[in-house]
N, C-alpha and C. Protein backbone atom coordinates (compact mmCIF):
# COMPACT_ATOMS: atom_id res chain seq x y z
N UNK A 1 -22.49 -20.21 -0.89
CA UNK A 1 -21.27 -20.38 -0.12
C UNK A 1 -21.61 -20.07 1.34
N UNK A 2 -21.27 -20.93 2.32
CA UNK A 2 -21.47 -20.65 3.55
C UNK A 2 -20.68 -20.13 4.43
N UNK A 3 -20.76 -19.75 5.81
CA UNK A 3 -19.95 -18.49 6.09
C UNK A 3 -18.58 -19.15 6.54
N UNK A 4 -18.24 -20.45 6.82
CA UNK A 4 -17.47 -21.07 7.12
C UNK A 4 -16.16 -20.97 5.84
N UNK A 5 -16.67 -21.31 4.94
CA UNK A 5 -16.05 -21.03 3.64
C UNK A 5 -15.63 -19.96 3.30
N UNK A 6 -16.52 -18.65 3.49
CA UNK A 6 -16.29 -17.65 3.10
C UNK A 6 -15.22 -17.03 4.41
N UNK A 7 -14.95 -17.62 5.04
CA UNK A 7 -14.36 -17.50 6.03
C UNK A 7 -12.62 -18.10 5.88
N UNK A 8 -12.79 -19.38 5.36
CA UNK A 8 -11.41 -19.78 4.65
C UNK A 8 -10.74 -19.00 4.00
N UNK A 9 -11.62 -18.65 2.99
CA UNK A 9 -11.02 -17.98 1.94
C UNK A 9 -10.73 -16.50 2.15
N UNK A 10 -10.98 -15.69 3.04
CA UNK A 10 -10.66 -14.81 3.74
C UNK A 10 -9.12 -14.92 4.24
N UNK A 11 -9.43 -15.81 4.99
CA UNK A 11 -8.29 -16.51 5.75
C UNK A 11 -6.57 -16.79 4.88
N UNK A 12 -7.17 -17.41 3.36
CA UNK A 12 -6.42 -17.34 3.21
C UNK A 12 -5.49 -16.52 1.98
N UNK A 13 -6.40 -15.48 2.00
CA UNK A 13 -5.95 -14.41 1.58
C UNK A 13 -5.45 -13.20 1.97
N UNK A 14 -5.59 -13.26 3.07
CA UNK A 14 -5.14 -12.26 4.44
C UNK A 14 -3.76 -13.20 4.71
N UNK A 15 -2.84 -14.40 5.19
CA UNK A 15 -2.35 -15.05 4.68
C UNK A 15 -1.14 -14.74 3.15
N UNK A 16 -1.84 -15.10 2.54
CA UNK A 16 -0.69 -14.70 1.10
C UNK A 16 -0.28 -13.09 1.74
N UNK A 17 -1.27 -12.27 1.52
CA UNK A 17 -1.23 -10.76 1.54
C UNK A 17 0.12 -10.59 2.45
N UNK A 18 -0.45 -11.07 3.85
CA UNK A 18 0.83 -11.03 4.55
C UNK A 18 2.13 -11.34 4.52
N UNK A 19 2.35 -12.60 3.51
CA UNK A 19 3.61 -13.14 3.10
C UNK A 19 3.92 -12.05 1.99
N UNK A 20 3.50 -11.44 1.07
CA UNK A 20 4.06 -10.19 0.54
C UNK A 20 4.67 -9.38 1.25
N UNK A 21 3.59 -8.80 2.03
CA UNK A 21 4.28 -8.17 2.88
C UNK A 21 5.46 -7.86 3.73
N UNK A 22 5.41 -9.63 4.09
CA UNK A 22 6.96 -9.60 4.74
C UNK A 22 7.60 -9.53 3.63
N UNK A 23 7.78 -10.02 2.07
CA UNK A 23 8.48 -9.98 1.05
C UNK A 23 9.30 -8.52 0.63
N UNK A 24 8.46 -7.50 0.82
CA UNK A 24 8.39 -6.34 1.27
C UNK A 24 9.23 -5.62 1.69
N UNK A 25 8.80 -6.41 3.11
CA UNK A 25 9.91 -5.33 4.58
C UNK A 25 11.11 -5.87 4.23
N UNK A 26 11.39 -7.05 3.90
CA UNK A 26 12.72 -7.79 3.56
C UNK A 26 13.23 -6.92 2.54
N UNK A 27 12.79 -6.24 1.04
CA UNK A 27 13.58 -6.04 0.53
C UNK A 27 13.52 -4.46 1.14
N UNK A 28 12.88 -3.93 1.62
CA UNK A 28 12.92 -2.27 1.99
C UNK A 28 13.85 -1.86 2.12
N UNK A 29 14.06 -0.41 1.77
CA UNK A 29 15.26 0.22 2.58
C UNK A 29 15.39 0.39 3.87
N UNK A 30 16.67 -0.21 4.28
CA UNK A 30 16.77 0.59 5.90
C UNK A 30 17.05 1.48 6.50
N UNK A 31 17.31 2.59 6.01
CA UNK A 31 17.35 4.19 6.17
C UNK A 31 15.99 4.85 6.40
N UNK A 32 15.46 4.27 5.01
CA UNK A 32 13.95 4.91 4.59
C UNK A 32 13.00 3.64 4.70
N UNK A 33 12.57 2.97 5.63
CA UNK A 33 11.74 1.64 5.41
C UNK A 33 10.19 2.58 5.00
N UNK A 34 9.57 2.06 4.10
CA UNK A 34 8.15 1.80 3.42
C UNK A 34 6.72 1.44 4.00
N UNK A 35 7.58 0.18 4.85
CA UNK A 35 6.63 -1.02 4.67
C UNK A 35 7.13 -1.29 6.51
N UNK A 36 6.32 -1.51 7.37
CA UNK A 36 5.80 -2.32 9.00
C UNK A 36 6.92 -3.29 8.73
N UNK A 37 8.02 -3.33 9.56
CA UNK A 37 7.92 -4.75 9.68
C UNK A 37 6.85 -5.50 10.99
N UNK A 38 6.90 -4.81 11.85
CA UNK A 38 5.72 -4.72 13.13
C UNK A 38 4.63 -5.34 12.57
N UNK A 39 3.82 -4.35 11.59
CA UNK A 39 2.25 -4.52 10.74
C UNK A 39 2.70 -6.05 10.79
N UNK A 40 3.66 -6.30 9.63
CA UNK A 40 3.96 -7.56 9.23
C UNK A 40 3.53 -8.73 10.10
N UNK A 41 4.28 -8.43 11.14
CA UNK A 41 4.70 -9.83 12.31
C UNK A 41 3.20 -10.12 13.05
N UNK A 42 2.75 -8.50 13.44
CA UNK A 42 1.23 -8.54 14.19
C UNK A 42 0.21 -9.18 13.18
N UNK A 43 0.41 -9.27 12.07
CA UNK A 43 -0.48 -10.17 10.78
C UNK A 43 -0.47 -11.18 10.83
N UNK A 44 0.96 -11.55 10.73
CA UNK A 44 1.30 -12.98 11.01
C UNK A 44 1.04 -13.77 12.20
N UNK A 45 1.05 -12.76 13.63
CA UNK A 45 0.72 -13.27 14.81
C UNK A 45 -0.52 -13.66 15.15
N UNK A 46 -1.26 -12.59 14.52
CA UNK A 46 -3.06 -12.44 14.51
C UNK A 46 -3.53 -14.07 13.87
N UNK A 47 -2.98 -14.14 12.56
CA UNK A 47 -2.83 -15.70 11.57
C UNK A 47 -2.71 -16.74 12.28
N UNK A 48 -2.04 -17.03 13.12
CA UNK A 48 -1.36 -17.74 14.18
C UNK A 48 -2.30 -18.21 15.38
N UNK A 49 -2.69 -17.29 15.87
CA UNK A 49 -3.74 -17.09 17.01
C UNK A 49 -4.94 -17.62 16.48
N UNK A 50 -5.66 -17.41 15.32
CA UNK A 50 -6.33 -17.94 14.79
C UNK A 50 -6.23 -19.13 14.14
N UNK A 51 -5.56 -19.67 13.75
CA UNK A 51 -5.23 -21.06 13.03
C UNK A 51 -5.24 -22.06 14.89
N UNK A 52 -4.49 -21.59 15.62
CA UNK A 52 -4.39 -22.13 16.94
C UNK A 52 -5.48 -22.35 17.69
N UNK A 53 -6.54 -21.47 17.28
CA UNK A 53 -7.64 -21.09 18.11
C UNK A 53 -8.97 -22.03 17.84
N UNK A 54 -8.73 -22.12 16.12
CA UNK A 54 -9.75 -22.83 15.34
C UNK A 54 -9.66 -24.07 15.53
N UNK A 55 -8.29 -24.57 15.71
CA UNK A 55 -8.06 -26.15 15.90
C UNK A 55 -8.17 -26.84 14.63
N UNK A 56 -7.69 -26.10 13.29
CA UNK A 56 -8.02 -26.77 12.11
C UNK A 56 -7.67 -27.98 12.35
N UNK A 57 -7.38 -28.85 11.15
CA UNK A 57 -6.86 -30.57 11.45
C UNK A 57 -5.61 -30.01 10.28
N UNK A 58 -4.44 -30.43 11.00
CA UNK A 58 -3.20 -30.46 9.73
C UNK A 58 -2.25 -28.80 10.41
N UNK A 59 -3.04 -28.29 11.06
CA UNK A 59 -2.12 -26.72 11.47
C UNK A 59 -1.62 -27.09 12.75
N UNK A 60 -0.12 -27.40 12.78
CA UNK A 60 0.82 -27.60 13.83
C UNK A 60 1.65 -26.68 14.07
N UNK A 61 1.57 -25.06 13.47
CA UNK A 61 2.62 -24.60 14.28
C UNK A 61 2.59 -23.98 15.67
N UNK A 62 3.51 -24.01 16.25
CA UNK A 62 3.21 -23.28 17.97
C UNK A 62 3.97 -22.37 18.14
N UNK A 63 4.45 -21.76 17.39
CA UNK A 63 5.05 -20.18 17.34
C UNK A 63 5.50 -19.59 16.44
N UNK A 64 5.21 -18.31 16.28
CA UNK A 64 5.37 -17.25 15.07
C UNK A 64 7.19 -17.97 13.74
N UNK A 65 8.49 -18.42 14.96
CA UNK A 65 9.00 -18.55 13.80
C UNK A 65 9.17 -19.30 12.91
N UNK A 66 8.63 -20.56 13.70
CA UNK A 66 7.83 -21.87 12.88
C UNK A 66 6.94 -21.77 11.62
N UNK A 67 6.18 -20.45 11.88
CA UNK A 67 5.01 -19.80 10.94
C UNK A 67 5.68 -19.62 10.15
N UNK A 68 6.78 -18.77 10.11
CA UNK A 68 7.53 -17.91 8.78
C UNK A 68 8.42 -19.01 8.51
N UNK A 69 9.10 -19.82 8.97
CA UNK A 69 10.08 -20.82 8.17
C UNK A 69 9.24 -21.88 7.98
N UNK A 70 8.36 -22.16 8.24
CA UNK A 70 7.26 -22.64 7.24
C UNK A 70 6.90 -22.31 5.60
N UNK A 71 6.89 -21.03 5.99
CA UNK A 71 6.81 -20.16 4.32
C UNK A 71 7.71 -19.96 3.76
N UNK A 72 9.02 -20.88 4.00
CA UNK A 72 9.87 -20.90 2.81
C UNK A 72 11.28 -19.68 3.29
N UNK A 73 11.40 -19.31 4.73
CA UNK A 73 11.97 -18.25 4.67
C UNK A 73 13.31 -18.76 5.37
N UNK A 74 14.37 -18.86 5.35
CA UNK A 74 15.37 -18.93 6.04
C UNK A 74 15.70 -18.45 7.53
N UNK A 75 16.14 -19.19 8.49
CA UNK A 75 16.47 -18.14 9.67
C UNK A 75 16.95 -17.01 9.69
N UNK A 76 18.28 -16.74 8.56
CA UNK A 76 18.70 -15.14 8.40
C UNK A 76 17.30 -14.41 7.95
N UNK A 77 16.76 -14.67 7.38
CA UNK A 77 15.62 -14.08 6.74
C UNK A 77 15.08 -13.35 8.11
N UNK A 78 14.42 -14.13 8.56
CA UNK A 78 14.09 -14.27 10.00
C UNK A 78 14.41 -13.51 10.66
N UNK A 79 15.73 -12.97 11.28
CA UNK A 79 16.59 -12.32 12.00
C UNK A 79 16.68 -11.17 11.32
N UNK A 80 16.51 -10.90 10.14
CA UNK A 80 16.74 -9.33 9.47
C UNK A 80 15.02 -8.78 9.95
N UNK A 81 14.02 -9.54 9.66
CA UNK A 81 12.70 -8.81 9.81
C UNK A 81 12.48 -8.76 11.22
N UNK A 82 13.13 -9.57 12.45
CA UNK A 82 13.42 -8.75 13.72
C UNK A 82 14.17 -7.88 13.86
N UNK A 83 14.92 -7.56 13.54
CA UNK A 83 15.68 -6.82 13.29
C UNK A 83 15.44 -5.32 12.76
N UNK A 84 14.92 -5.63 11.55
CA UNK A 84 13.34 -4.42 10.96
C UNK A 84 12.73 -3.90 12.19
N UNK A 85 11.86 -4.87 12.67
CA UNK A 85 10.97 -4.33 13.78
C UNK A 85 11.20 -4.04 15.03
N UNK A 86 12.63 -4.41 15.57
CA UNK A 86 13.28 -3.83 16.55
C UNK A 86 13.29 -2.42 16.38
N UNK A 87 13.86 -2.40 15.29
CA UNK A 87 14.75 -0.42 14.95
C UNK A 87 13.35 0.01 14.89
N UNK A 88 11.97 -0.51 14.30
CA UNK A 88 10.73 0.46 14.33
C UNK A 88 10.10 0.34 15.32
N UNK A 89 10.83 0.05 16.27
CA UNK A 89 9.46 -0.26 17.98
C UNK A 89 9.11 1.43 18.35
N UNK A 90 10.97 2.11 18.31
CA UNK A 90 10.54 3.43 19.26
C UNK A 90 9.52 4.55 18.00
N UNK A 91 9.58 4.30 17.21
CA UNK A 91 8.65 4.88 16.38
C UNK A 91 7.00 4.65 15.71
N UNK A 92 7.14 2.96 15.98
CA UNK A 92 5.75 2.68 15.79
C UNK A 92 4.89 3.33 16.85
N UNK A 93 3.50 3.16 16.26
CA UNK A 93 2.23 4.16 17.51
C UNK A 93 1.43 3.32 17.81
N UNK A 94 1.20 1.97 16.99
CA UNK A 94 -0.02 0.86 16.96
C UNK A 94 0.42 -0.01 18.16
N UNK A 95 -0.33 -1.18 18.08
CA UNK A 95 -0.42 -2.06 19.21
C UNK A 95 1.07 -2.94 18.17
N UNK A 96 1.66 -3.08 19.54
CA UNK A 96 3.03 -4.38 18.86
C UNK A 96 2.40 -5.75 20.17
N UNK A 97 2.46 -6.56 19.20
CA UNK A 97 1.49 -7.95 19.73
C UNK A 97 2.98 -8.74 19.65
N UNK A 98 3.86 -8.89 19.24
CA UNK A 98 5.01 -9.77 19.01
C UNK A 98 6.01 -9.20 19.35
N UNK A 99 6.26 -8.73 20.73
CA UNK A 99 7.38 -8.16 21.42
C UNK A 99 8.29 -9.45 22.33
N UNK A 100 7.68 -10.74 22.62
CA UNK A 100 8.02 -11.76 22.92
C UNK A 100 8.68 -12.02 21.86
N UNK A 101 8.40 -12.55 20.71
CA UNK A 101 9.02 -12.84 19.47
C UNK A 101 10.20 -12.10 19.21
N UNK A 102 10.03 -10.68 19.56
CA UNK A 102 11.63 -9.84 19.00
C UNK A 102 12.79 -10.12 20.18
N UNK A 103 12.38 -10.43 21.44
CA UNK A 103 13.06 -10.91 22.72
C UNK A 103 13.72 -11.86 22.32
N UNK A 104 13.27 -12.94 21.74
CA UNK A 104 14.20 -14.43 21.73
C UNK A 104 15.59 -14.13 20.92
C-alpha cells in the first residue's frame, strides 16, 4: 500500500470519527456537555482545509456549513452545534480555528 492510500484511508477515518462526534455534541447535555463542540468543528475545519488543499476531483465544498449539511445534517442541527460552541468559547483553552463560522 502506498503512502497516498494510506493516506486516504486515514483521511477517511478521521472523517467518520468526526461525524460521531458531532453526533455526540448534538445529543450531549447542555448543563453538563461531555463532548467539544469546538474539538468537533476544528476537525471538521482541519477536513476541509485539507480536502481544499489537495484539490481532490469530485470535493466541492467551500465552507464548513456546506461540509456538515452535506453529511446529512439539517440547518437546525447546524445552529444547535454553534450554539454548543458558542457557550464553550469562554471555557475552552485549545486553539478555536472556526470562530468565523460561529459569527455568521
Amino acid at each position: 500500500m502506498g503512502i497516498e492510500q494510506c493516506l486516504e484511508y486515514i483521511c477517511d477515518w478521521y472523517y467518520s470519527d468526526t461525524i460521531e462526534l458531532i453526533d455526540l455534541v448534538l445529543c450531549d447535555d447542555n448543563n453538563d456537555p461531555q463532548y467539544s463542540a469546538i474539538t468537533a468543528l476544528n476537525r471538521l475545519w482541519v477536513y476541509l482545509q485539507y480536502k481544499q488543499q489537495s484539490q481532490e476531483e469530485g470535493f466541492d465544498k467551500k465552507d464548513l456549513f456546506s461540509l456538515i449539511e452535506d453529511a446529512g445534517y439539517p440547518e437546525k442541527a447546524i445552529e444547535i452545534i454553534k450554539q454548543k460552541a458558542r457557550d464553550e468559547l469562554e471555557a475552552y483553552t485549545g486553539d478555536v480555528l472556526i470562530r468565523g463560522f460561529l459569527e455568521d
